[in-house]
Protein backbone atom coordinates (compact mmCIF):
# COMPACT_ATOMS: atom_id res chain seq x y z
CA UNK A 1 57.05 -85.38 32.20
CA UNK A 2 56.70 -89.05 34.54
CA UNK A 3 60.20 -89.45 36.46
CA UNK A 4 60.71 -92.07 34.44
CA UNK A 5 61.19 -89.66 31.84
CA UNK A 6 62.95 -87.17 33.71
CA UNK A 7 65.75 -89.81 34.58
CA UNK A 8 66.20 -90.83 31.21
CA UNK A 9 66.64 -87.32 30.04
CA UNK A 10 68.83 -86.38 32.54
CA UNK A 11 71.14 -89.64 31.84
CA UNK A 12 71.42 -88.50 28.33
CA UNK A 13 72.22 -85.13 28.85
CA UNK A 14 74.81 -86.34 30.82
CA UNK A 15 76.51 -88.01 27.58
CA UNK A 16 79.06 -86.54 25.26
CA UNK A 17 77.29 -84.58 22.66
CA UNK A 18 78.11 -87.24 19.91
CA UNK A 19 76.06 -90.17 21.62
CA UNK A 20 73.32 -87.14 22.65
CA UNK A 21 72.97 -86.49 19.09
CA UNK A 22 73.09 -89.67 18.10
CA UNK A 23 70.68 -90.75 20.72
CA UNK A 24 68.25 -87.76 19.57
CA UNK A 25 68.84 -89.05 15.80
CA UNK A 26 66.62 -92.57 16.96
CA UNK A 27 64.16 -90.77 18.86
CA UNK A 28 62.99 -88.57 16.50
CA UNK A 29 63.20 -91.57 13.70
CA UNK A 30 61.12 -93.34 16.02
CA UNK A 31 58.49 -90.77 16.05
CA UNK A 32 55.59 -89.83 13.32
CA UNK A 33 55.57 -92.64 11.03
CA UNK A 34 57.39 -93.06 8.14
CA UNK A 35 59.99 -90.97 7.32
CA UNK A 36 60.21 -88.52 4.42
CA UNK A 37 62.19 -88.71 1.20
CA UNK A 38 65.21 -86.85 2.05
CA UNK A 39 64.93 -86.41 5.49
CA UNK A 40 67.66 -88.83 7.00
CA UNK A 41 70.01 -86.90 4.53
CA UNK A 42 68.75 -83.60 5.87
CA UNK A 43 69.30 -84.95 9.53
CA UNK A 44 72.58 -86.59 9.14
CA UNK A 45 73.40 -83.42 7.36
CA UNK A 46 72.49 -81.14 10.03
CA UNK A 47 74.28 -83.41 12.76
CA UNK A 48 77.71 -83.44 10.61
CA UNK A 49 77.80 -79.78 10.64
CA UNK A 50 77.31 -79.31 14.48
CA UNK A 51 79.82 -81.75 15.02
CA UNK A 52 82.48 -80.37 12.29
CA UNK A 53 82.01 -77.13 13.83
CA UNK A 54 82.13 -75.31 17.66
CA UNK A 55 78.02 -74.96 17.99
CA UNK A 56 77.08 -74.02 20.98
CA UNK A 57 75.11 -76.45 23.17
CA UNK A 58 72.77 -73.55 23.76
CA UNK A 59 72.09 -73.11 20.32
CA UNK A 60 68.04 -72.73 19.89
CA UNK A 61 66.70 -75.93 18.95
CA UNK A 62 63.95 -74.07 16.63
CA UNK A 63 66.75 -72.21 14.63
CA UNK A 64 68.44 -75.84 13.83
CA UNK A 65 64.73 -77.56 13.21
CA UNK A 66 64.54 -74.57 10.87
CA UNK A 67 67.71 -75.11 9.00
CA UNK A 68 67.12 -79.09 8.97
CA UNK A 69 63.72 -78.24 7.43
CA UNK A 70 65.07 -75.80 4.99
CA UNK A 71 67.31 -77.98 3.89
CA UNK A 72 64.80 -80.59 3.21
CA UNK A 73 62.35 -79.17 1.42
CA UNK A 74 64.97 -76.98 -0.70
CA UNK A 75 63.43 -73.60 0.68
């Protein structure tokens, strides 16, 4: 990772959680082309629930990709 990169990232983790997620959200969308059918719904899904709910920050990123992923392709 350049510094460049390292600053950024530690700028945003020092954000609330909404704007991190938020911030995340645009990243990712910015990423890979275009996106899927049903995947902004799966992601805005996924970020409603850790917000509505006491997740912990240390939650593993893999189990959420997982869930995000599970809930788009219906598996």
């Amino acid at each position: 990772m350049t510094r460049a990169a390292r600053k950024l990232l530690d700028d945003a983790m020092a954000l609330p959680e909404e704007e991190r997620l938020g911030l995340a959200a645009e990243i990712i969308a910015s990423v890979g082309g275009p996106a899927e059918p049903g995947w902004d719904e799966a992601w805005l899904a996924e970020l409603e629930r850790r917000e509505g709910t006491e997740s912990s920050p240390d939650e593993d990123w893999a189990e959420v990709r997982k869930r995000v992923f599970a809930r788009f392709t219906g598996a």
